[in-house]
N, C-alpha and C. Protein backbone atom coordinates (compact mmCIF):
# COMPACT_ATOMS: atom_id res chain seq x y z
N UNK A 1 1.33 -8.60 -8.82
CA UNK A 1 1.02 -8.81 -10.21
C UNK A 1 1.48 -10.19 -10.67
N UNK A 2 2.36 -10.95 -10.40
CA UNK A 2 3.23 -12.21 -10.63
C UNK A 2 1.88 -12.89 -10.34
N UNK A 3 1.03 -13.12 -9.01
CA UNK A 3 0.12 -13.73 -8.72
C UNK A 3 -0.74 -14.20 -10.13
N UNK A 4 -0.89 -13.03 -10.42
CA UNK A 4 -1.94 -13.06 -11.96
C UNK A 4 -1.74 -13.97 -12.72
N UNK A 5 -0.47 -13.34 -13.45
CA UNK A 5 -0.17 -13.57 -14.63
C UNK A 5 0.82 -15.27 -14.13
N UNK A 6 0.36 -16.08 -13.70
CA UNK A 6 0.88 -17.19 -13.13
C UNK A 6 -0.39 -18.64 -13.04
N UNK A 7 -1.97 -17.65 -12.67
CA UNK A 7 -3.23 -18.27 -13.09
C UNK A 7 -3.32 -18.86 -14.38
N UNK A 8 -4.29 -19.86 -14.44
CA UNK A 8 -5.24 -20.35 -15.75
C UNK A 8 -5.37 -18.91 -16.44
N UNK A 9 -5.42 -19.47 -17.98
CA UNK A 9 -6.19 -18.24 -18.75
C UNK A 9 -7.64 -18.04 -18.50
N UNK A 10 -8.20 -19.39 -18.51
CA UNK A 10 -9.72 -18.88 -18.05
C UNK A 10 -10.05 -18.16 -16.99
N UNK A 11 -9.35 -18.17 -15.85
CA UNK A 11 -9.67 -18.17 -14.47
C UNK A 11 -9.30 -16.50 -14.85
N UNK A 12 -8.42 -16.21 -15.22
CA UNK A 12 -8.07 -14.11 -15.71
C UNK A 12 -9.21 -14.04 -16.62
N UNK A 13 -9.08 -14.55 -17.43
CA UNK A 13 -10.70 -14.43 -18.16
C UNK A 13 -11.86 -13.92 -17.51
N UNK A 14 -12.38 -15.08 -16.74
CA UNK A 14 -13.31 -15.09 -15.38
C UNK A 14 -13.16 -13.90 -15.29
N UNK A 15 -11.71 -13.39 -14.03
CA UNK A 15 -11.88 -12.83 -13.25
C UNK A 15 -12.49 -11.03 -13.79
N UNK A 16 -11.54 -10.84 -15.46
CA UNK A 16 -11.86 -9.84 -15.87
C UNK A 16 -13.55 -9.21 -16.30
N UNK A 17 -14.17 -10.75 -16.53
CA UNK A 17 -15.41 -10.41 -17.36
C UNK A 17 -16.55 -10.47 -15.96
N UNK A 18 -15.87 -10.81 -15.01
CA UNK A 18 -16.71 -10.82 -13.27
C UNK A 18 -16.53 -8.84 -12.61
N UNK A 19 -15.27 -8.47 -12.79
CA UNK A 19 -14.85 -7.18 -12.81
C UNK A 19 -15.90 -5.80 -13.92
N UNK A 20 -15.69 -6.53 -14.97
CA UNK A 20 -16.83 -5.95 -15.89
C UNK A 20 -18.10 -5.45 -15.43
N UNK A 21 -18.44 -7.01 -14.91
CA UNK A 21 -19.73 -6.93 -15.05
C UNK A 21 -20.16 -6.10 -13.77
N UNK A 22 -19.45 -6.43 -12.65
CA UNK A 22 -19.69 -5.69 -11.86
C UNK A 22 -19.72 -3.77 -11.36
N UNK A 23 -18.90 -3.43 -12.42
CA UNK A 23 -18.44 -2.04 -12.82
C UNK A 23 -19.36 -1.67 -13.47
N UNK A 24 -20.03 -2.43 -14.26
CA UNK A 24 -20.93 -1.71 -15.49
C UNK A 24 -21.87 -1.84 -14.70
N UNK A 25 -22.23 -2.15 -13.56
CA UNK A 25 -23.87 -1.95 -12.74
C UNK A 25 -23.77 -0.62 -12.30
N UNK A 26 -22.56 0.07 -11.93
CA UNK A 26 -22.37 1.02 -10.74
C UNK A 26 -23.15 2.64 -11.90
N UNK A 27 -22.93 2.28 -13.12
CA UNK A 27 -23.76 3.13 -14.19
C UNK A 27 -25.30 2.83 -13.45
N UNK A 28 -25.62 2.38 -13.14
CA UNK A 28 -27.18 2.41 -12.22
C UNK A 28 -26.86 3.43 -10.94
N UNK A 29 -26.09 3.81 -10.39
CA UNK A 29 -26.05 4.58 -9.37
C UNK A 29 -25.44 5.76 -9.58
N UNK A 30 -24.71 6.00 -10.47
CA UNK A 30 -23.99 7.19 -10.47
C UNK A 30 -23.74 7.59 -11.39
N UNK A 31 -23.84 8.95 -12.53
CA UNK A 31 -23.48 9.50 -13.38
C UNK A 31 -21.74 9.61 -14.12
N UNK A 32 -21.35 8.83 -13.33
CA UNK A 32 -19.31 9.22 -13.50
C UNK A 32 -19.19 8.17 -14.67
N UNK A 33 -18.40 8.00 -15.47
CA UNK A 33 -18.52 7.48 -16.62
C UNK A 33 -16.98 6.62 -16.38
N UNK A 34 -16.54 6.81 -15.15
CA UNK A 34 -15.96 6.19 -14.34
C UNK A 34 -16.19 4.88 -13.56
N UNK A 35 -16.07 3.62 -13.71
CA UNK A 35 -17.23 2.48 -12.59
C UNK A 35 -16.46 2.48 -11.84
N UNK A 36 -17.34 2.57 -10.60
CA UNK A 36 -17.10 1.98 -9.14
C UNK A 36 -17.29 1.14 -8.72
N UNK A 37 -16.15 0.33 -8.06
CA UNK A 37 -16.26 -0.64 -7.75
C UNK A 37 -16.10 -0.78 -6.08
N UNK A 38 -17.06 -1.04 -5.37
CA UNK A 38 -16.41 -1.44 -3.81
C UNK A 38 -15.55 -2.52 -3.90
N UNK A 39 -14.34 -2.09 -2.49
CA UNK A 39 -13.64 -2.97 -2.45
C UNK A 39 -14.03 -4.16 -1.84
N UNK A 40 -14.93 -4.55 -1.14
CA UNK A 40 -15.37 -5.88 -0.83
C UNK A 40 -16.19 -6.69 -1.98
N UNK A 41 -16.51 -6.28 -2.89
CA UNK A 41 -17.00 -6.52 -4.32
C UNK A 41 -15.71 -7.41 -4.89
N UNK A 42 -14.59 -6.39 -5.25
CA UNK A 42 -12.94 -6.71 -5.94
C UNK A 42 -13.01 -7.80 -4.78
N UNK A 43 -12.86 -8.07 -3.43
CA UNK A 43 -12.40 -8.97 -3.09
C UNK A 43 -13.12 -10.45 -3.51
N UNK A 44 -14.39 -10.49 -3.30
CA UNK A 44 -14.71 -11.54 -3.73
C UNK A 44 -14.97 -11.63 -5.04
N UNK A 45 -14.88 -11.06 -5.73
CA UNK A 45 -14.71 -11.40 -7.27
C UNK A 45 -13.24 -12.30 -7.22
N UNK A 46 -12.48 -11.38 -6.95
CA UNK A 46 -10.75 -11.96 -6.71
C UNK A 46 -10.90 -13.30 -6.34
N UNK A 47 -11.62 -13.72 -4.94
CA UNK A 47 -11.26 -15.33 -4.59
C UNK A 47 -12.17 -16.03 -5.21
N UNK A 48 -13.43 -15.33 -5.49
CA UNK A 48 -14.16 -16.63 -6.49
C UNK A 48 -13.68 -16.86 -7.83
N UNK A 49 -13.34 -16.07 -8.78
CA UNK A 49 -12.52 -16.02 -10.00
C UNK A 49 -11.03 -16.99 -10.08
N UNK A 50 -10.65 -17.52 -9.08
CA UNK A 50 -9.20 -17.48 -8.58
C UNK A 50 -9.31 -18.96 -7.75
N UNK A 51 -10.74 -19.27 -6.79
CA UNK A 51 -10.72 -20.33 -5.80
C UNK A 51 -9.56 -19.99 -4.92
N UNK A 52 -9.47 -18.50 -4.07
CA UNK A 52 -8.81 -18.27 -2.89
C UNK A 52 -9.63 -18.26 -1.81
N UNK A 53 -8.99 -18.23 -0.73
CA UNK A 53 -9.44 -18.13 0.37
C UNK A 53 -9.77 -16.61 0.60
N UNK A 54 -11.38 -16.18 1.15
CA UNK A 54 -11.40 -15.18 1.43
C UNK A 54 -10.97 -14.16 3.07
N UNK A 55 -9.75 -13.65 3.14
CA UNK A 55 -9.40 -13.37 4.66
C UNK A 55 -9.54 -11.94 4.83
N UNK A 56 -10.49 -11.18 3.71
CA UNK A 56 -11.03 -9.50 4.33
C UNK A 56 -11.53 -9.48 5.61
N UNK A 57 -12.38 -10.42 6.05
CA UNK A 57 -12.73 -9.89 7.47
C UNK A 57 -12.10 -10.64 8.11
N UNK A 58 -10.82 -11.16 8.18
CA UNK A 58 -9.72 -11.33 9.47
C UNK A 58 -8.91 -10.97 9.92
N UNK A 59 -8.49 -10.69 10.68
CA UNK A 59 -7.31 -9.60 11.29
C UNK A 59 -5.92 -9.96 10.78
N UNK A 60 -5.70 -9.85 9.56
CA UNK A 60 -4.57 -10.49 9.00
C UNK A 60 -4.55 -9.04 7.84
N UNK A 61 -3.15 -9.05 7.26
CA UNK A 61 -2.75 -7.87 6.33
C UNK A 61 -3.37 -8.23 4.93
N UNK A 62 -3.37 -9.70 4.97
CA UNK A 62 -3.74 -10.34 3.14
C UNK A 62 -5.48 -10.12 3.11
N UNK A 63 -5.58 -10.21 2.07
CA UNK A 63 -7.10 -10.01 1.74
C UNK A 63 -7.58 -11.45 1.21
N UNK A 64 -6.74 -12.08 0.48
CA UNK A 64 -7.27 -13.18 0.07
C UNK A 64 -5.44 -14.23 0.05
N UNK A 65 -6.05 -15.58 0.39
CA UNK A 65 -4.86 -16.43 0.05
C UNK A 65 -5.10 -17.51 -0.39
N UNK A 66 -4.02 -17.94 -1.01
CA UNK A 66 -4.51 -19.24 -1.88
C UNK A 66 -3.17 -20.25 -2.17
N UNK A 67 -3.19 -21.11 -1.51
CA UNK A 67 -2.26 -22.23 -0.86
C UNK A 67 -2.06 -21.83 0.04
N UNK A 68 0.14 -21.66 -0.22
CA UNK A 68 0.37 -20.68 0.73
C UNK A 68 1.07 -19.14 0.34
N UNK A 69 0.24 -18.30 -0.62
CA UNK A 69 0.43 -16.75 -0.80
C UNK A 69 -0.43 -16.12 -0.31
N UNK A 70 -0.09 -15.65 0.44
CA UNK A 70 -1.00 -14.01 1.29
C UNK A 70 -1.34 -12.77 -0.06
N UNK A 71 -2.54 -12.49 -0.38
CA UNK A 71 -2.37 -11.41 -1.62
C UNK A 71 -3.37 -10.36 -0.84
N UNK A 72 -2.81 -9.40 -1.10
CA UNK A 72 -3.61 -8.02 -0.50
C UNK A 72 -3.87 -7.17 -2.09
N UNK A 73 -5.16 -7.29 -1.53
CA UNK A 73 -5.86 -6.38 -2.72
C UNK A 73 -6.09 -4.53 -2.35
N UNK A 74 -5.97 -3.62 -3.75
CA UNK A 74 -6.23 -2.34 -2.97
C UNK A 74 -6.67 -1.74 -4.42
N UNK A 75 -7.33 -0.99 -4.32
CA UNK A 75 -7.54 0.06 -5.49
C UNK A 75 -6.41 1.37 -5.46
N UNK A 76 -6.24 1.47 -6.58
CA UNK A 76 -5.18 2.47 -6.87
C UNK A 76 -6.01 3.94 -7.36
N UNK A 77 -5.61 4.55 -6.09
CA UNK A 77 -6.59 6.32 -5.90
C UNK A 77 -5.75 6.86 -7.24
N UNK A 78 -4.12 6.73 -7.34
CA UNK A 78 -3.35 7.91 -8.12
C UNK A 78 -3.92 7.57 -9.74
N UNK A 79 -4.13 5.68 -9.82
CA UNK A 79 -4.79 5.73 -10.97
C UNK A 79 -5.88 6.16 -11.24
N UNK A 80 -6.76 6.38 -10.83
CA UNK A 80 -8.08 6.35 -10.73
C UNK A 80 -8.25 8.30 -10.77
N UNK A 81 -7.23 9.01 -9.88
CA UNK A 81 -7.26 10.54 -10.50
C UNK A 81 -7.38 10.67 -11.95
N UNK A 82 -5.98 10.01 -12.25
CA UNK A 82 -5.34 10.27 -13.58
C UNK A 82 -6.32 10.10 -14.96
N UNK A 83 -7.06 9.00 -14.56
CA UNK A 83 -8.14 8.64 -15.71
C UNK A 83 -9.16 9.54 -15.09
N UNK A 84 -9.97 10.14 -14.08
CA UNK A 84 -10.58 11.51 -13.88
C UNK A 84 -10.17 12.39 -14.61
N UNK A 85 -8.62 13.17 -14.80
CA UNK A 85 -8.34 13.99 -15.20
C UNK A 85 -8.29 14.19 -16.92
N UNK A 86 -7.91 12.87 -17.20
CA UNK A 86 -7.96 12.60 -18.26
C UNK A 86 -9.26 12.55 -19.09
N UNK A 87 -10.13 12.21 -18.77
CA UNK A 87 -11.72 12.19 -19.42
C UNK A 87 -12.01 13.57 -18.86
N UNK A 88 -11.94 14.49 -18.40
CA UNK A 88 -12.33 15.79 -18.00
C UNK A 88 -11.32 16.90 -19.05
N UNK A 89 -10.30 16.48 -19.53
CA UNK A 89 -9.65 17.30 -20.18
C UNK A 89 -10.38 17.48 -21.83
């Protein structure tokens, strides 16, 4: 999280309204009022929003780096219940 909040404001800007946009397509495929996002989607949103290096398809733990920080990206399942459970209640 430090990574983030350490960026340009535009560039979080960017990255949020690139996240958006891409979430609000997944309403074309699926009824969940929930957006889905693939994670190879989040990744390159992440390094183009950001100007990182993209390292998802290299045999390395980081997903994206930029100088010299290794950042591993992941979607969070426990969040992603919780707001399920929550719009279902």
């Amino acid at each position: 999280m430090k990574f983030l909040t350490t960026q340009k404001a535009g560039d979080q800007e960017n990255y949020l309204e690139l996240l958006k946009m891409a979430g609000s397509l997944s309403n074309l495929f699926a009824d969940s009022k929930i957006p889905y996002l693939n994670y190879r989607v989040a990744e390159n949103i992440f390094c183009r929003a950001f100007s990182a290096d993209n390292l998802s398809r290299s045999d390395c733990s980081a997903d994206a780096r930029k100088e010299n920080t290794g950042i591993g990206l992941k979607q969070n399942q426990a969040l992603k219940e919780k707001y399920e459970k929550f719009l279902n209640e």
